[in-house]
PDB file of N, CA and C in Angstrom:
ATOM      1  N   UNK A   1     143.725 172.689   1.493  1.00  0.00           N
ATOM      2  CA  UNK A   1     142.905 172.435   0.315  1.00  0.00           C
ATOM      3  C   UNK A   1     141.439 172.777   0.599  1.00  0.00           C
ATOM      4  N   UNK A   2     140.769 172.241   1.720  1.00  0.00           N
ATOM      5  CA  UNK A   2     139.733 172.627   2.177  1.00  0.00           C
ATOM      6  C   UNK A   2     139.722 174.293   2.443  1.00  0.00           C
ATOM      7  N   UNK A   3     140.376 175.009   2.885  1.00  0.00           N
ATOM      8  CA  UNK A   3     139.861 176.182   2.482  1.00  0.00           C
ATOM      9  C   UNK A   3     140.056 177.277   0.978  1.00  0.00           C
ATOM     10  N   UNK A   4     140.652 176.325   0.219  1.00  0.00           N
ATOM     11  CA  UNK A   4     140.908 176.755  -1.011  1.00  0.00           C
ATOM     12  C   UNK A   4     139.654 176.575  -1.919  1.00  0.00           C
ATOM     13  N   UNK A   5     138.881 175.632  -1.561  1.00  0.00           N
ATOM     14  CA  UNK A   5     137.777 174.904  -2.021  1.00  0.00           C
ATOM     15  C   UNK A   5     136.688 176.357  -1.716  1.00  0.00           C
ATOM     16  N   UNK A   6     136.356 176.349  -0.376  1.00  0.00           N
ATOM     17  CA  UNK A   6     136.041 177.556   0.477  1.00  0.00           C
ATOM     18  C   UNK A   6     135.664 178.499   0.021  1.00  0.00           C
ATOM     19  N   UNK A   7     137.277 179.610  -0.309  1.00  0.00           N
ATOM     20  CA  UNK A   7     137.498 180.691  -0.448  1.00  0.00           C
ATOM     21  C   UNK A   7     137.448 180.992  -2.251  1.00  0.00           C
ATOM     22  N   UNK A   8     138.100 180.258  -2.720  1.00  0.00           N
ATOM     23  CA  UNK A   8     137.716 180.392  -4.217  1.00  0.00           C
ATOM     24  C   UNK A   8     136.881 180.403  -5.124  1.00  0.00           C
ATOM     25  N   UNK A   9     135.877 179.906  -4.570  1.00  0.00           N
ATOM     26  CA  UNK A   9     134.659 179.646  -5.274  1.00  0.00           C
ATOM     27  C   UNK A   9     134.242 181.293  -5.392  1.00  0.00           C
ATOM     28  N   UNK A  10     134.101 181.874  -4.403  1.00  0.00           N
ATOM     29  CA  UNK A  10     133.334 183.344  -4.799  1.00  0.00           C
ATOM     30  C   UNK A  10     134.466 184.117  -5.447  1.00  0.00           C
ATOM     31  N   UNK A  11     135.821 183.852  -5.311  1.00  0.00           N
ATOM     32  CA  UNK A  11     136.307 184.798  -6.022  1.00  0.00           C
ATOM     33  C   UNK A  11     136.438 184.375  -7.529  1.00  0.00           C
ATOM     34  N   UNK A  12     136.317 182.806  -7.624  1.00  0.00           N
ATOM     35  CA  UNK A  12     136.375 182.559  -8.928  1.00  0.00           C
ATOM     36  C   UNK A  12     135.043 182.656  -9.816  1.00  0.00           C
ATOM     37  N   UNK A  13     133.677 182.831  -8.891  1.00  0.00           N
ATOM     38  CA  UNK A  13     132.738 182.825  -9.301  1.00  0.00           C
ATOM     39  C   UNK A  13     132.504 183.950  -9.704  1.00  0.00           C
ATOM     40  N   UNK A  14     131.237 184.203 -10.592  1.00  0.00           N
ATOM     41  CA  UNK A  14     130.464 185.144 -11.288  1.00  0.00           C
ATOM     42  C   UNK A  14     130.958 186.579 -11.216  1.00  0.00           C
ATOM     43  N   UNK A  15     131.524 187.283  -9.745  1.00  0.00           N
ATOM     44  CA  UNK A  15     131.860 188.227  -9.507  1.00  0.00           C
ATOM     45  C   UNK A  15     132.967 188.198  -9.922  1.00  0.00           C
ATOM     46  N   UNK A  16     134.051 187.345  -9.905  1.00  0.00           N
ATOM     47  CA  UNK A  16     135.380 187.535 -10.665  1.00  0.00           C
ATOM     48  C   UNK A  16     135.284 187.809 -12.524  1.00  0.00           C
ATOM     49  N   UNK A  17     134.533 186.486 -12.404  1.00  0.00           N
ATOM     50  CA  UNK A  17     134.099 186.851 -13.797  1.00  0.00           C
ATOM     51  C   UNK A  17     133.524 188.472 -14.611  1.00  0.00           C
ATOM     52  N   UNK A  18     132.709 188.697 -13.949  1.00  0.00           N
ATOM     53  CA  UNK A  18     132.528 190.065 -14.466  1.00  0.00           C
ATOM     54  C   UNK A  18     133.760 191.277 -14.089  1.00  0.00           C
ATOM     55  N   UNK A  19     134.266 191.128 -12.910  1.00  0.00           N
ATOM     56  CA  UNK A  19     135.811 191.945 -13.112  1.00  0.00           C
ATOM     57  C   UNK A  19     136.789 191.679 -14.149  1.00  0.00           C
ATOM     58  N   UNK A  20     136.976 190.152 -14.416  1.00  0.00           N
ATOM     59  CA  UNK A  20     138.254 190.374 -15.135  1.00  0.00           C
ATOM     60  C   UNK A  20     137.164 190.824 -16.782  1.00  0.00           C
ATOM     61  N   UNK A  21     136.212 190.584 -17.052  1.00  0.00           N
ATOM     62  CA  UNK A  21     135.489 191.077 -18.164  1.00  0.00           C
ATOM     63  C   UNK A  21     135.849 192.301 -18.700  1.00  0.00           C
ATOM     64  N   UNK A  22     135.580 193.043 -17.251  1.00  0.00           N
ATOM     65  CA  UNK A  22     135.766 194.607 -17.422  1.00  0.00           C
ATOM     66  C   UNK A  22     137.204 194.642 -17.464  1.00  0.00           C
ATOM     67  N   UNK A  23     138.323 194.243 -17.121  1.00  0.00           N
ATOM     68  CA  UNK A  23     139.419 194.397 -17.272  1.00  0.00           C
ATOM     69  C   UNK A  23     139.826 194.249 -18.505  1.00  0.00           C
ATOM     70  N   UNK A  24     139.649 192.932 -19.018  1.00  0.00           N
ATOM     71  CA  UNK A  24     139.772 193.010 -20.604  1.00  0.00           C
ATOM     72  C   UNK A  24     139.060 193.861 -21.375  1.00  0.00           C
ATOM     73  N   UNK A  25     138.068 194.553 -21.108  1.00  0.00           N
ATOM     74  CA  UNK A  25     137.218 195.446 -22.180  1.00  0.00           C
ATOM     75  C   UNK A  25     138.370 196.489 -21.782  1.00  0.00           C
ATOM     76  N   UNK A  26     138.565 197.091 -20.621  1.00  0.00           N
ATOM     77  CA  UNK A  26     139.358 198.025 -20.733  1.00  0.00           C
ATOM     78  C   UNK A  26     141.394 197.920 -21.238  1.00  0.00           C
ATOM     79  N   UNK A  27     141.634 196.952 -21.488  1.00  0.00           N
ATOM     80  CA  UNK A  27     142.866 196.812 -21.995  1.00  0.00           C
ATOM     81  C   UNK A  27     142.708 196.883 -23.216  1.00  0.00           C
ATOM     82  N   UNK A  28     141.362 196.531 -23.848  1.00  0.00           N
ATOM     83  CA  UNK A  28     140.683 196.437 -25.290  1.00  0.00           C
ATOM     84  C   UNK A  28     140.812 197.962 -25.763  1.00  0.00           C
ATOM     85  N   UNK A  29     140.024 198.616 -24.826  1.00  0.00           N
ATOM     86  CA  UNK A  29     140.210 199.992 -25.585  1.00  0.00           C
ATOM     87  C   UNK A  29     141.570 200.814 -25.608  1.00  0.00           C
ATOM     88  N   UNK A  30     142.273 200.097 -24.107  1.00  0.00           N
ATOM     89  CA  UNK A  30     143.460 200.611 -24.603  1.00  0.00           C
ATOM     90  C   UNK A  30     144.388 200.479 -25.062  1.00  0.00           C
ATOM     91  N   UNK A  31     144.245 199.079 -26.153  1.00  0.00           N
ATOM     92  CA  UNK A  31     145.055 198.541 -27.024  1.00  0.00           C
ATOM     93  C   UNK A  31     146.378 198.041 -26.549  1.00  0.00           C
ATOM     94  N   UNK A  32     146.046 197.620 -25.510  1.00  0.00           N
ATOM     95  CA  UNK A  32     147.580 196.389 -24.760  1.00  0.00           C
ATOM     96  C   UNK A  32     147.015 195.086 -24.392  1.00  0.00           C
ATOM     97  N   UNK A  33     147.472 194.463 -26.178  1.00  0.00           N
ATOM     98  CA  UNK A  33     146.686 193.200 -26.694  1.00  0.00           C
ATOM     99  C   UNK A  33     147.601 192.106 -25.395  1.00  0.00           C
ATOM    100  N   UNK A  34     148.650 192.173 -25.219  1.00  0.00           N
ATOM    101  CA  UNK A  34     149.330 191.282 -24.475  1.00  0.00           C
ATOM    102  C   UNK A  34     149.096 191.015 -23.090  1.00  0.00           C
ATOM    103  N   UNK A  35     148.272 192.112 -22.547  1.00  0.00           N
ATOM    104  CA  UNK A  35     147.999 191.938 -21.085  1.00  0.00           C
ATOM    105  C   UNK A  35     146.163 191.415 -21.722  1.00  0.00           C
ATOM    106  N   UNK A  36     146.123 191.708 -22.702  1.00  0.00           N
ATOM    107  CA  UNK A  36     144.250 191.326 -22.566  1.00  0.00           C
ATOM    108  C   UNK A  36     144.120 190.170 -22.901  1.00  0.00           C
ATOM    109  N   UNK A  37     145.137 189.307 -23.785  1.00  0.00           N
ATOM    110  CA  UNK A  37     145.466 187.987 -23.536  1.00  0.00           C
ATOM    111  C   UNK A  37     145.788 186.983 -22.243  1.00  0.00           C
ATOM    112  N   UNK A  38     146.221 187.794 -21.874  1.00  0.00           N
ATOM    113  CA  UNK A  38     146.280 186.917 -20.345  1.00  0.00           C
ATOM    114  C   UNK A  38     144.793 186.988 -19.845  1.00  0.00           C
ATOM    115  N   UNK A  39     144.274 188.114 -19.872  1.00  0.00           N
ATOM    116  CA  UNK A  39     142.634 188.042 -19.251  1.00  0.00           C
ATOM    117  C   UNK A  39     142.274 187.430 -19.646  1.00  0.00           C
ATOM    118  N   UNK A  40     141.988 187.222 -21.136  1.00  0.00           N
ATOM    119  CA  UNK A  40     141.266 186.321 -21.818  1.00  0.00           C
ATOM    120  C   UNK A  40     141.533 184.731 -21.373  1.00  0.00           C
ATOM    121  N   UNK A  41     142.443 184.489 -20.971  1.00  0.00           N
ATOM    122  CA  UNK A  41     142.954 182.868 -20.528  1.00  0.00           C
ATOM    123  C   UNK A  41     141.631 182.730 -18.999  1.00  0.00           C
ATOM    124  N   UNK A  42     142.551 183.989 -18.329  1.00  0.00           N
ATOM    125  CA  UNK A  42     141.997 183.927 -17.000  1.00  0.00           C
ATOM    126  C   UNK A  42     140.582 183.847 -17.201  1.00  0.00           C
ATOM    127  N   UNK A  43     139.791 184.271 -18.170  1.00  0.00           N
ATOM    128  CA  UNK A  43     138.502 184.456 -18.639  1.00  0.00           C
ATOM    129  C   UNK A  43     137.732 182.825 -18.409  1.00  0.00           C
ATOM    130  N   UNK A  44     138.886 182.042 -19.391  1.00  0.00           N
ATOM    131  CA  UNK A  44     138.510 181.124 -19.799  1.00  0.00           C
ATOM    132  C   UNK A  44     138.519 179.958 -19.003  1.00  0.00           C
ATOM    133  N   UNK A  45     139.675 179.832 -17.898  1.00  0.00           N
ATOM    134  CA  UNK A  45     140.011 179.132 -16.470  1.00  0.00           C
ATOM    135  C   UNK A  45     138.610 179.434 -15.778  1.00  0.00           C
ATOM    136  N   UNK A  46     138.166 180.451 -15.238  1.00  0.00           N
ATOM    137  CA  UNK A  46     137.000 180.969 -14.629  1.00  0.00           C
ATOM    138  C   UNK A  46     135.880 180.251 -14.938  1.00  0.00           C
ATOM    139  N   UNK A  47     135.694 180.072 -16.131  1.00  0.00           N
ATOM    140  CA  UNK A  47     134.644 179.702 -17.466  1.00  0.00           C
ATOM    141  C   UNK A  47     134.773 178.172 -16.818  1.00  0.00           C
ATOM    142  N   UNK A  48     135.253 177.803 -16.905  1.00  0.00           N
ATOM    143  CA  UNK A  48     135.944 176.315 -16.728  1.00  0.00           C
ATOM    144  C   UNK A  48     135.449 176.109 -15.726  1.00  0.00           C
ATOM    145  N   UNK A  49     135.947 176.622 -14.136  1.00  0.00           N
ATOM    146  CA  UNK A  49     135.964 176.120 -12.898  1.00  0.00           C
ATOM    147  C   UNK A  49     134.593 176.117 -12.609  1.00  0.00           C
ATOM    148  N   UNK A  50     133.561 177.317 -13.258  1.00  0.00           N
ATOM    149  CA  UNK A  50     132.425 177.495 -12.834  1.00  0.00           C
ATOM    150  C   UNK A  50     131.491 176.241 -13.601  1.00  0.00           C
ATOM    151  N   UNK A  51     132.110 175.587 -14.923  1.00  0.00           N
ATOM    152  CA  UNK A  51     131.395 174.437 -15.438  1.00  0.00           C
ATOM    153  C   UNK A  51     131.585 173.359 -14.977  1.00  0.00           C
ATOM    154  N   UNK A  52     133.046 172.976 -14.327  1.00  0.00           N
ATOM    155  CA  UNK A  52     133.584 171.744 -13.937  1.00  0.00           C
ATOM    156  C   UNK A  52     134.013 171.558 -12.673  1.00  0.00           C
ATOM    157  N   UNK A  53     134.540 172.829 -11.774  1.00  0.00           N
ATOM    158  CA  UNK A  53     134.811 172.777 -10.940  1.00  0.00           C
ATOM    159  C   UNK A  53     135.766 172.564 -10.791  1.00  0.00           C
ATOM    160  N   UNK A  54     136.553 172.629  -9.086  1.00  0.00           N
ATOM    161  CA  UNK A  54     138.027 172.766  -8.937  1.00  0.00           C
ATOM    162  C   UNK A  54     138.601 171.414  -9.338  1.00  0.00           C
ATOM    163  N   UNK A  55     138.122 170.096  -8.944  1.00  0.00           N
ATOM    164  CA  UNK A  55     138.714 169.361  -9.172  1.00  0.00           C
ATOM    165  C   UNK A  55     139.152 169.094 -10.760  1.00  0.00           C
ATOM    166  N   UNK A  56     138.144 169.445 -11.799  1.00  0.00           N
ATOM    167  CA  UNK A  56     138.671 169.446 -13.287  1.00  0.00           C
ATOM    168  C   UNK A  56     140.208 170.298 -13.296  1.00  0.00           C
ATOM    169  N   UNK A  57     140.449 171.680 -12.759  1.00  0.00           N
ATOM    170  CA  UNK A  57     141.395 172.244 -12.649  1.00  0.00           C
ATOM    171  C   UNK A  57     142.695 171.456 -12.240  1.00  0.00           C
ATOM    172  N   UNK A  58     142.562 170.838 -11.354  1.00  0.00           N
ATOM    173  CA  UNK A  58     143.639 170.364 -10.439  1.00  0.00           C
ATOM    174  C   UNK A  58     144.088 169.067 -11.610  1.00  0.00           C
ATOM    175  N   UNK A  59     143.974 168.438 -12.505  1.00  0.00           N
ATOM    176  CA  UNK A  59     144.494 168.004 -13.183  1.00  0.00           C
ATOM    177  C   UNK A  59     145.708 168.858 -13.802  1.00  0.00           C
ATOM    178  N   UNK A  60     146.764 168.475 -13.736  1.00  0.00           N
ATOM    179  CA  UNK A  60     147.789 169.404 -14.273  1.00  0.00           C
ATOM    180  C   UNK A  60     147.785 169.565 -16.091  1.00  0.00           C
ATOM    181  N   UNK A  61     147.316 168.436 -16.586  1.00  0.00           N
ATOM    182  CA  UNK A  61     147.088 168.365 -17.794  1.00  0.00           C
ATOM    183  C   UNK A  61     145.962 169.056 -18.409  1.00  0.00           C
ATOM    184  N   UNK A  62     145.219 169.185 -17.701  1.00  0.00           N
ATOM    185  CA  UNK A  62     144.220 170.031 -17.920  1.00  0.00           C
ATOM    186  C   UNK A  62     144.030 171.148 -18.141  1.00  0.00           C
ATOM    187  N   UNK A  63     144.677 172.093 -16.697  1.00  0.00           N
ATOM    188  CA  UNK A  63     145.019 173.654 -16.560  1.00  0.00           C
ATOM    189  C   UNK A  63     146.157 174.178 -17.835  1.00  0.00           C
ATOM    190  N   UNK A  64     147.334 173.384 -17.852  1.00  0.00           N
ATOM    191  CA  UNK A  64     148.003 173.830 -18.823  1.00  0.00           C
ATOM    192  C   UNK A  64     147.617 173.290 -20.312  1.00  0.00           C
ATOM    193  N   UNK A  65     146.722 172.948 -20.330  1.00  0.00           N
ATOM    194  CA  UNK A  65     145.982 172.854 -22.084  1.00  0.00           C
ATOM    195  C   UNK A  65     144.813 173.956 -21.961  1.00  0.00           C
ATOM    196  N   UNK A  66     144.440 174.647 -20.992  1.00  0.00           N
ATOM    197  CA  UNK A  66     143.727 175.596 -21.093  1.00  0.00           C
ATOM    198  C   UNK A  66     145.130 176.799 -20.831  1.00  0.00           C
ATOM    199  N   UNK A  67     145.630 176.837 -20.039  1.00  0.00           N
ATOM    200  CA  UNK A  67     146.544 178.219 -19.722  1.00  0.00           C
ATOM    201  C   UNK A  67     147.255 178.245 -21.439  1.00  0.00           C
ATOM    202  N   UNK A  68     147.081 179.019 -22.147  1.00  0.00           N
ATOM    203  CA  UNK A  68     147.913 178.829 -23.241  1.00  0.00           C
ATOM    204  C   UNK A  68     149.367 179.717 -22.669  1.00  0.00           C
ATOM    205  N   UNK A  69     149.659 180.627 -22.087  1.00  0.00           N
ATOM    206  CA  UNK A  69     150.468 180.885 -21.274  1.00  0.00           C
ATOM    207  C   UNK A  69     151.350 180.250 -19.910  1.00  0.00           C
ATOM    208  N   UNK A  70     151.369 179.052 -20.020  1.00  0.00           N
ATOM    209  CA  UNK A  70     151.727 178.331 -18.605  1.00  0.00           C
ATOM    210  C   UNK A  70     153.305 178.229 -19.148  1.00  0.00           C
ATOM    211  N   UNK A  71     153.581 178.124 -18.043  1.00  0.00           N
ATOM    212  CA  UNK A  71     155.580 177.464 -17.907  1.00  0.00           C
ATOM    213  C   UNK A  71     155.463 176.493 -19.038  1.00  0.00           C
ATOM    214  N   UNK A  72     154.892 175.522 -19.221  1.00  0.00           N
ATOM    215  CA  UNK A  72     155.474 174.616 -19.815  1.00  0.00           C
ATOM    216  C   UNK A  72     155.157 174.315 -21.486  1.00  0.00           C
ATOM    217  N   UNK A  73     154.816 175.521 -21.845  1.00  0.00           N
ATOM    218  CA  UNK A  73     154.610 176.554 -23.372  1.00  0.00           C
ATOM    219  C   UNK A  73     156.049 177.226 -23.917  1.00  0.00           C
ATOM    220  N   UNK A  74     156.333 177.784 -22.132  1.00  0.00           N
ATOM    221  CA  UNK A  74     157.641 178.569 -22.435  1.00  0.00           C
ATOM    222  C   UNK A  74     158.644 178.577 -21.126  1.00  0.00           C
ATOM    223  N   UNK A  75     159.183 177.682 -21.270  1.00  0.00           N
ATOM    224  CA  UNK A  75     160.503 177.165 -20.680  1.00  0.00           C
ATOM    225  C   UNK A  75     161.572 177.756 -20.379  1.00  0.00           C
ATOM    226  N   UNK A  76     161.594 179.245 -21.435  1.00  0.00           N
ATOM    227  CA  UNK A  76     162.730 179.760 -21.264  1.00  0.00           C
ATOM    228  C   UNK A  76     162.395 181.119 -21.069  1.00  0.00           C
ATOM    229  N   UNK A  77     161.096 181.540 -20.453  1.00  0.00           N
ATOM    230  CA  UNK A  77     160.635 182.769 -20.178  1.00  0.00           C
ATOM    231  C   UNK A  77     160.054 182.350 -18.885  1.00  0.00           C
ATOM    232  N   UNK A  78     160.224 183.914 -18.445  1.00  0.00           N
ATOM    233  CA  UNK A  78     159.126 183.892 -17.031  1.00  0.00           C
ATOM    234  C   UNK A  78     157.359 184.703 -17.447  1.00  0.00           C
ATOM    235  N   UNK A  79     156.696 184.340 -17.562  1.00  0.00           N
ATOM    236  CA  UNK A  79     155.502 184.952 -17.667  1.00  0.00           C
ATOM    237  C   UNK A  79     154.530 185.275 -16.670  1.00  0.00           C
TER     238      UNK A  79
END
């Protein structure tokens, strides 16, 4: 846990953020709404961790009321 704490912070920080940005702008132009939805989540997790931090995440109730894509949305799919 301690190095998850660590190591995540820069990838979840600012610099991730502006990658997956650009990732969604570019799924944007190329019109594959279903993968730019997932960015957009990941967008928004990012958004999150950098306001609240990991421990807000680690609530399980939490992450999956933000993941609108999580397992337990869809039970009978793998996503």
């Amino acid at each position: 846990m301690k190095a998850i704490k660590c190591d995540l912070g820069p990838l979840l920080g600012e610099v991730g953020l502006w990658v997956l940005t650009n990732y969604s702008n570019r799924l944007k132009e190329k019109g594959k709404t279903e993968k730019r939805k997932g960015a957009l989540i990941a967008i928004d997790i990012v958004k999150n961790y950098l306001e609240n931090g990991l421990d807000y995440l680690s609530k399980e109730s939490k992450y999956h009321f933000i993941n609108k894509l999580s397992p337990k949305k869809f039970p009978d799919q793998l996503i």
